[in-house]
N, C-alpha and C. Protein backbone atom coordinates (compact mmCIF):
# COMPACT_ATOMS: atom_id res chain seq x y z
N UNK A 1 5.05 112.95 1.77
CA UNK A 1 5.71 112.25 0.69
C UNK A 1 5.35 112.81 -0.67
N UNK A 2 4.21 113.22 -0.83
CA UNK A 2 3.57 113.96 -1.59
C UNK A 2 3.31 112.73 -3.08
N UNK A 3 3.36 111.69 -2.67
CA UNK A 3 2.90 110.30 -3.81
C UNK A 3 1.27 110.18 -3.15
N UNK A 4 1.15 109.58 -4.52
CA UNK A 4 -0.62 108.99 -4.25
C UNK A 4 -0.79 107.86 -3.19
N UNK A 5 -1.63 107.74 -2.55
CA UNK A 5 -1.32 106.41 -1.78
C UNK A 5 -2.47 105.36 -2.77
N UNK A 6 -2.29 104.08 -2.07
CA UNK A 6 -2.41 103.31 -2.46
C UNK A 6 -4.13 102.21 -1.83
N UNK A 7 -4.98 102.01 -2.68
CA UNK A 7 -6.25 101.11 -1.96
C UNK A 7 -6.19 99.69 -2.57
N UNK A 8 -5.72 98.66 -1.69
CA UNK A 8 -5.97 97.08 -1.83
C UNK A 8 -6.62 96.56 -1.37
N UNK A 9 -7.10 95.20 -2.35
CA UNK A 9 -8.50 94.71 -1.76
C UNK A 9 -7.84 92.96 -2.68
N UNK A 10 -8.56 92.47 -1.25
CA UNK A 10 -8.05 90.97 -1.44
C UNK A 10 -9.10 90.74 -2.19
N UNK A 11 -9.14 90.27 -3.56
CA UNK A 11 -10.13 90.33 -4.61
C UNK A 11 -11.13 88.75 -4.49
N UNK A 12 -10.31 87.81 -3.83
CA UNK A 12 -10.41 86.18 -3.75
C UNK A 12 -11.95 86.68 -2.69
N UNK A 13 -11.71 86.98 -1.42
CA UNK A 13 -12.81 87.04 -0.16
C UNK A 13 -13.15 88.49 -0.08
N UNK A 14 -13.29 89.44 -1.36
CA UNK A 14 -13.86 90.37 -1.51
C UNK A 14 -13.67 91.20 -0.05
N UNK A 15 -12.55 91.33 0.43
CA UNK A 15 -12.56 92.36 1.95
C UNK A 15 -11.54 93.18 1.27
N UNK A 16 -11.05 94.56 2.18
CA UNK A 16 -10.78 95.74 1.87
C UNK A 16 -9.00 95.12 2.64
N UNK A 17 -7.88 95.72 2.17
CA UNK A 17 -7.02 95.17 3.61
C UNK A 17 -6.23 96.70 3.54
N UNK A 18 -6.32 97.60 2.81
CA UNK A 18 -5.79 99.32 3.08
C UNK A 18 -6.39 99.81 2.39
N UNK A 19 -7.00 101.36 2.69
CA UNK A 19 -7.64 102.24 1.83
C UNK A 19 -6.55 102.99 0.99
N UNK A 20 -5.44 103.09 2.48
CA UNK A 20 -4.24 104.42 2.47
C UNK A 20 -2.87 103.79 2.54
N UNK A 21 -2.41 103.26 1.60
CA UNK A 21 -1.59 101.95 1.67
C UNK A 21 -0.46 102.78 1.10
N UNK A 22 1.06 103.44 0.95
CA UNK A 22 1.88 104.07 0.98
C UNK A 22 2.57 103.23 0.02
N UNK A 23 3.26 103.32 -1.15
CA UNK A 23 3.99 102.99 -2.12
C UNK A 23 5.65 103.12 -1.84
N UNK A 24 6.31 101.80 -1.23
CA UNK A 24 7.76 101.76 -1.37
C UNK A 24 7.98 101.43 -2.11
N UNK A 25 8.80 101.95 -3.31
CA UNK A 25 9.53 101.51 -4.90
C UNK A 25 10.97 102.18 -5.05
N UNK A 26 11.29 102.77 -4.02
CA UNK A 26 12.70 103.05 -4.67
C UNK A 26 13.91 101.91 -2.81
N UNK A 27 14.98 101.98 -3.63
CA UNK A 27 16.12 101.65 -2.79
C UNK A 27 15.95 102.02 -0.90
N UNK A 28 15.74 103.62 -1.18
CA UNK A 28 15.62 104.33 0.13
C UNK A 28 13.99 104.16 0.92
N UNK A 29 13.21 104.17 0.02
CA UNK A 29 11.87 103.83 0.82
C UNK A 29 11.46 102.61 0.85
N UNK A 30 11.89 101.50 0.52
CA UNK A 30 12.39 100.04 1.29
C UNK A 30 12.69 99.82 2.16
N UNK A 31 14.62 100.48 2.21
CA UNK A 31 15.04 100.21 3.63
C UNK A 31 14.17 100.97 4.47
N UNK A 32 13.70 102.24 4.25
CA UNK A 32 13.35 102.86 5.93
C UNK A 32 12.19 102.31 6.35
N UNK A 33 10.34 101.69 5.38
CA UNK A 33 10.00 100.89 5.92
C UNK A 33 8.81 101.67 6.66
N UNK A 34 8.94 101.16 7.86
CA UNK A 34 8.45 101.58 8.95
C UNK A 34 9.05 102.45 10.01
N UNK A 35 10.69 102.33 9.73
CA UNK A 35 11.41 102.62 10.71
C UNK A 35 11.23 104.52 11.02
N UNK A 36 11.17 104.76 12.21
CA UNK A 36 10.69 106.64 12.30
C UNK A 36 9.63 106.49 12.29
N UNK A 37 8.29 105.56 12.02
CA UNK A 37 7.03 105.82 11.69
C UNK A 37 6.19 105.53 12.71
N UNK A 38 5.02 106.36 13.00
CA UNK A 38 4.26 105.77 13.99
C UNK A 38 3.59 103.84 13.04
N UNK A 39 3.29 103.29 14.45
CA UNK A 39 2.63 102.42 14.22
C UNK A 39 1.21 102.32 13.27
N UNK A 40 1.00 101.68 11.89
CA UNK A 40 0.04 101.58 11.46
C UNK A 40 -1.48 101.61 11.79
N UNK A 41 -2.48 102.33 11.70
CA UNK A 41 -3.51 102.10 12.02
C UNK A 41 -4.50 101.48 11.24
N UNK A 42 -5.77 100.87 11.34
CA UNK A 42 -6.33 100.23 10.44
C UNK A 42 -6.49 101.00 9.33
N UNK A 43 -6.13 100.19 7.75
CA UNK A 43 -6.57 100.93 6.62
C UNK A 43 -4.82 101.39 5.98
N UNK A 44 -3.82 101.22 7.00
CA UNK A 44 -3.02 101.61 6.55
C UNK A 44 -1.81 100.62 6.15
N UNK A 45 -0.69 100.91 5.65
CA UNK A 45 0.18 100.13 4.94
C UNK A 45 1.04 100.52 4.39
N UNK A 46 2.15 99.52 3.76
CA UNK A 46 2.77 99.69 2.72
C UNK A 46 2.98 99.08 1.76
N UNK A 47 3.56 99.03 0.49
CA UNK A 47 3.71 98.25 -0.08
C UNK A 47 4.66 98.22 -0.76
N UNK A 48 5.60 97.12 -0.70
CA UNK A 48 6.95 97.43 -1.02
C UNK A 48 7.51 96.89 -2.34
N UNK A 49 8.07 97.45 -3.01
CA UNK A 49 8.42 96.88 -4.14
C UNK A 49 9.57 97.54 -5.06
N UNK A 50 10.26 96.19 -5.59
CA UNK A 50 10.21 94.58 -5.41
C UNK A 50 10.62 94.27 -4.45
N UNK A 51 10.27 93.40 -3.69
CA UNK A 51 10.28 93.13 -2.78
C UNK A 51 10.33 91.58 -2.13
N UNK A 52 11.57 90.52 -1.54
CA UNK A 52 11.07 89.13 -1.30
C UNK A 52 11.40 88.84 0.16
N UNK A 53 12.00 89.87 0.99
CA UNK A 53 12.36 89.38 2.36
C UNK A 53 12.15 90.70 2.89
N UNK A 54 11.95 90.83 4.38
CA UNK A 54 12.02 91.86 5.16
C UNK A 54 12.67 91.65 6.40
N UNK A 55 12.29 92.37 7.11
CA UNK A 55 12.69 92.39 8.67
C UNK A 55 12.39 93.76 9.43
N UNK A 56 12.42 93.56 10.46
CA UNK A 56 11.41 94.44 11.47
C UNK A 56 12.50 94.94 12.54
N UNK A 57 13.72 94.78 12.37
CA UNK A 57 14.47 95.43 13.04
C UNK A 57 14.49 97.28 13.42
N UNK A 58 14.66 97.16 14.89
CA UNK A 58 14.46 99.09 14.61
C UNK A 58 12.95 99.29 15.14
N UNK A 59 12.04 98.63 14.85
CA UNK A 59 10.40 98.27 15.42
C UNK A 59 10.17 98.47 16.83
N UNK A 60 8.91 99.20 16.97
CA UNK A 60 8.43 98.95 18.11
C UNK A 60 7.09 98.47 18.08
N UNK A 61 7.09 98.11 17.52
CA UNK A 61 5.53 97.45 16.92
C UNK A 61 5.21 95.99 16.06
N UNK A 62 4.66 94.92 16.28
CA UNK A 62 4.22 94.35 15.25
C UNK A 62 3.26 94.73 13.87
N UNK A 63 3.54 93.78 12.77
CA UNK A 63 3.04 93.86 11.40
C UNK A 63 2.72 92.39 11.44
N UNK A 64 1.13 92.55 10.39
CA UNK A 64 1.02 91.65 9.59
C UNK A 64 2.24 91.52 8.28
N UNK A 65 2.34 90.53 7.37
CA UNK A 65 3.32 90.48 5.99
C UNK A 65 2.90 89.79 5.42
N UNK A 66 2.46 89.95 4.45
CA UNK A 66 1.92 89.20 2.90
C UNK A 66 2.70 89.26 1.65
N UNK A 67 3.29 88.52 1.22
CA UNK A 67 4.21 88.68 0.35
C UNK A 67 3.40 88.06 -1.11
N UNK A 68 3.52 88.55 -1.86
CA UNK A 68 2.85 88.73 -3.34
C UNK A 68 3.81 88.02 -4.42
N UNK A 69 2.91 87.64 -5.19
CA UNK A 69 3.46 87.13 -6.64
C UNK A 69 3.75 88.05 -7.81
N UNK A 70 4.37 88.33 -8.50
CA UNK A 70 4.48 89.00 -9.95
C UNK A 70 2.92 89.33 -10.17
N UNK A 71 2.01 88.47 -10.23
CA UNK A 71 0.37 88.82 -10.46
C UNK A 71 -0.22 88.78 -9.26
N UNK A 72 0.20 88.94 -8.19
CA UNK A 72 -0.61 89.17 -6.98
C UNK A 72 -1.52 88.41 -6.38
N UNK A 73 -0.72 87.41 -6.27
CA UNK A 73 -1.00 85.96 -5.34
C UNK A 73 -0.19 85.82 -4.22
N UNK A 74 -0.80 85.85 -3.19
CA UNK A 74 -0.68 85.98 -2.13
C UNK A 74 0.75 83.88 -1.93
N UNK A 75 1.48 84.32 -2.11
CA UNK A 75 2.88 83.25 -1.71
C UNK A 75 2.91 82.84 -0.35
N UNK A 76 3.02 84.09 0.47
CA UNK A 76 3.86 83.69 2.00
C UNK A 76 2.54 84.69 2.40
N UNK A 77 2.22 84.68 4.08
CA UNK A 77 1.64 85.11 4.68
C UNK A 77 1.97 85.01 6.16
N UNK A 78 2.61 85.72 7.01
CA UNK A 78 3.25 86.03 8.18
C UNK A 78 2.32 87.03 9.28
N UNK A 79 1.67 86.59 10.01
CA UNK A 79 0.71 87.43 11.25
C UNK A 79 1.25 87.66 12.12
N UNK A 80 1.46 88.89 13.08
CA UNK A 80 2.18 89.77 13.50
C UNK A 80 3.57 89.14 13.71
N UNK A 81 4.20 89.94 12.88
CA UNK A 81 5.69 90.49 12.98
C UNK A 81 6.16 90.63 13.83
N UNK A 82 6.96 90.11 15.09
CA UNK A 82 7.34 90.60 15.85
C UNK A 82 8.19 92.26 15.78
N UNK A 83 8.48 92.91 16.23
CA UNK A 83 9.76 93.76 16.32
C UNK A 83 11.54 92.41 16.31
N UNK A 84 12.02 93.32 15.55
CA UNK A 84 13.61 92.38 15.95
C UNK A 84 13.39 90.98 14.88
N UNK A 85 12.89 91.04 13.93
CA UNK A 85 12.79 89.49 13.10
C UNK A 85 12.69 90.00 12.17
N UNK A 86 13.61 88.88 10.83
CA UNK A 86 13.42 88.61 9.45
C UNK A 86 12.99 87.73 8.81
N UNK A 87 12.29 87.94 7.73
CA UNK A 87 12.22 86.47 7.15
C UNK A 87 13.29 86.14 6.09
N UNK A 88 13.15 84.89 5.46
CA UNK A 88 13.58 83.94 4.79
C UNK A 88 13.41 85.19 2.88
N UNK A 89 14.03 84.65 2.29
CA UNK A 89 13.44 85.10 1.10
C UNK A 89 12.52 84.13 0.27
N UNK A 90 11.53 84.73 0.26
CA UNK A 90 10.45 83.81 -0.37
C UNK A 90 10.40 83.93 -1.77
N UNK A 91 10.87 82.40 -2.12
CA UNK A 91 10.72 81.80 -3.73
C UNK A 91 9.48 82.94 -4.21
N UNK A 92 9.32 83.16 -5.09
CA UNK A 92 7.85 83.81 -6.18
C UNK A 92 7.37 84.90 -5.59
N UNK A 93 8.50 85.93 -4.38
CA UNK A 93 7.79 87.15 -4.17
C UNK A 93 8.58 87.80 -5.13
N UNK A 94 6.91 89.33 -5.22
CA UNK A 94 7.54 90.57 -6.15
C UNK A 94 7.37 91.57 -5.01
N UNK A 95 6.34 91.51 -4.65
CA UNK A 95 5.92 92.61 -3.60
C UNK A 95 6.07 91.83 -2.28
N UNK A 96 6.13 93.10 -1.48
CA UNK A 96 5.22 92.55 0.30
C UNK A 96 4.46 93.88 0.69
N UNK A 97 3.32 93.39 1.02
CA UNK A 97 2.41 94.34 2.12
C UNK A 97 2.38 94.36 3.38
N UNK A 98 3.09 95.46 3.90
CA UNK A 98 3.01 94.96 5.59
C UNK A 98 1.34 96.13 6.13
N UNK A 99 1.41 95.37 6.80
CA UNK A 99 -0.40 95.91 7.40
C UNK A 99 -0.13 95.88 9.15
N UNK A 100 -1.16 96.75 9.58
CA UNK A 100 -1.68 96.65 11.05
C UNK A 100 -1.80 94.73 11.27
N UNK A 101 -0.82 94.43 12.59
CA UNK A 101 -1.19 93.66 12.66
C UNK A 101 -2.33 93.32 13.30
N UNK A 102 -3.01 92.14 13.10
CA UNK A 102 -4.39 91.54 13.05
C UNK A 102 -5.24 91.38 11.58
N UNK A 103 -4.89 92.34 10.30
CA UNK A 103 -5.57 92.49 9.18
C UNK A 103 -5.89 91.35 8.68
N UNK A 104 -4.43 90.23 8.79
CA UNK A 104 -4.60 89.02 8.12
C UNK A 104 -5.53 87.81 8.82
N UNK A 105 -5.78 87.90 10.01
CA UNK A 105 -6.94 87.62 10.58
C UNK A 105 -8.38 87.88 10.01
N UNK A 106 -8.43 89.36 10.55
CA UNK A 106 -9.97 89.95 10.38
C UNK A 106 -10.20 89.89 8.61
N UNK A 107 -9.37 89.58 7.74
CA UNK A 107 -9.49 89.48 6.16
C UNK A 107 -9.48 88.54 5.69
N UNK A 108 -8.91 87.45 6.47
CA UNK A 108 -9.34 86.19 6.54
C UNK A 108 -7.87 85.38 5.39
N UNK A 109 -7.05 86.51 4.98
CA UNK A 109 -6.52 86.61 3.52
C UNK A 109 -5.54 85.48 3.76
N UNK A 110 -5.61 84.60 2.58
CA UNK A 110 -4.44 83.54 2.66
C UNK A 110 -3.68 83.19 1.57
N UNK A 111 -2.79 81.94 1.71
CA UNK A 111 -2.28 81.70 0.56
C UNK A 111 -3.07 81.52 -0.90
N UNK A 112 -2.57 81.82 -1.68
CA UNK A 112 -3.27 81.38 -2.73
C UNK A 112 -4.70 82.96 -3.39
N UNK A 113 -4.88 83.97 -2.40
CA UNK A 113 -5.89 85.09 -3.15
C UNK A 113 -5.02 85.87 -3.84
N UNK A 114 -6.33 86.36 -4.45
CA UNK A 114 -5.57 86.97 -5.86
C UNK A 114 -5.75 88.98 -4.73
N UNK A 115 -5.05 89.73 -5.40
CA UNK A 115 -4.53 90.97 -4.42
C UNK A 115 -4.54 91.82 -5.38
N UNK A 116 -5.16 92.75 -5.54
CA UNK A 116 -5.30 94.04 -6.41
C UNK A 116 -5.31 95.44 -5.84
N UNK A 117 -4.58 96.50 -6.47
CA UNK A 117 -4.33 97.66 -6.39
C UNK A 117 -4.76 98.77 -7.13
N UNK A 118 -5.14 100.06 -6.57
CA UNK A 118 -5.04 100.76 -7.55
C UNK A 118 -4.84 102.34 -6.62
N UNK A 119 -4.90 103.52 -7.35
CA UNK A 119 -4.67 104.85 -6.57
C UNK A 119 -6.28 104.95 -5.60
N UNK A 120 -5.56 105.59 -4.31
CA UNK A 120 -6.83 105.06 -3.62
C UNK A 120 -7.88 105.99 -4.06
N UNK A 121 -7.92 107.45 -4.57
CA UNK A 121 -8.93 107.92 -4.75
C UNK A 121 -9.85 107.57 -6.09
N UNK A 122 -9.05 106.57 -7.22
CA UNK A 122 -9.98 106.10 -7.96
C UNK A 122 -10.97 105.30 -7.27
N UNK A 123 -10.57 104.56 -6.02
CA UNK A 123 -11.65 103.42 -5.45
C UNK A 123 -11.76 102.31 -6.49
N UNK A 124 -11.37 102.00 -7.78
CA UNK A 124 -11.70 100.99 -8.25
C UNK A 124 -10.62 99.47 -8.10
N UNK A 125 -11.65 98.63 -8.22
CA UNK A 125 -11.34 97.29 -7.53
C UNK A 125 -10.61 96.81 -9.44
N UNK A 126 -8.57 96.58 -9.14
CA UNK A 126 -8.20 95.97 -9.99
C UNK A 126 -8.11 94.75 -10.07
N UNK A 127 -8.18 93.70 -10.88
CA UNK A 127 -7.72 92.40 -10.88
C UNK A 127 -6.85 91.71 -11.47
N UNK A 128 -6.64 90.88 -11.72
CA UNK A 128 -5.75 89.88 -12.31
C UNK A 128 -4.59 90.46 -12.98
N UNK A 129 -3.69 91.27 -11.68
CA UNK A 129 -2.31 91.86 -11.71
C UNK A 129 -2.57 92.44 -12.44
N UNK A 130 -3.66 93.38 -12.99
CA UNK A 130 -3.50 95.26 -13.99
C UNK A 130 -3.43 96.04 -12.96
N UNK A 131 -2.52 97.09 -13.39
CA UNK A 131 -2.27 97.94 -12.10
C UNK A 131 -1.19 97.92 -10.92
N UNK A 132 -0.44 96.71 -11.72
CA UNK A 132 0.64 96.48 -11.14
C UNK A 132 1.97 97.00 -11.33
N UNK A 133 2.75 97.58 -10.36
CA UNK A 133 4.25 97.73 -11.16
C UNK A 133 5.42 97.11 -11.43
């Protein structure tokens, strides 16, 4: 792709949820998603934006889905994705992160944490939506 990827960290319960988290922002790297892609491994992701509904059609795999606020508050939270399902459009999303499913488990991450980003090789932990697009 030759873009920077992306390191998020649920800032609320201080856990890591991608090191190598892949930046969807245009029209075309929305729709495709996941679709063609191997299955996520831990650490990995995307993050889509803007972003308020998805779907997993085309999948052979489940996803976690965390759908984000304008400042990166975790709104909606969906644990594995089936393949073949959409959701609803969720009131107050900007983003969604889809993750390996299980992340939202082992991260414990729920409604209401605050979700920060930044390029993963800075490593630094952003907060309160700086660093957002």
């Amino acid at each position: 792709m030759g873009r920077e990827n992306l390191r998020i960290v649920n800032q609320s319960r201080g856990t890591l949820l991608g090191a190598d988290v892949s930046l969807a922002d245009s029209w075309f790297r929305r729709l495709q998603g996941y679709l063609g892609r191997p299955e996520p491994r831990r650490g990995e992701g995307i993050l889509l934006a803007p972003c308020n509904a998805i779907h997993t059609y085309g999948m052979s795999f489940s996803v976690d889905v965390i759908f984000l606020s304008a400042d990166g508050r975790v709104v909606k939270a969906m644990a594995e994705v089936a393949p073949g399902r959409r959701s609803e459009r969720v009131a107050g999303g900007r983003y969604v992160l889809e993750l390996p499913a299980g992340t939202i488990a082992s991260t414990g991450t729920s409604v209401g944490d605050d979700i920060s980003w930044a390029p993963a090789r800075a490593r630094a932990h952003v907060g309160n939506g700086a660093g957002r697009g």
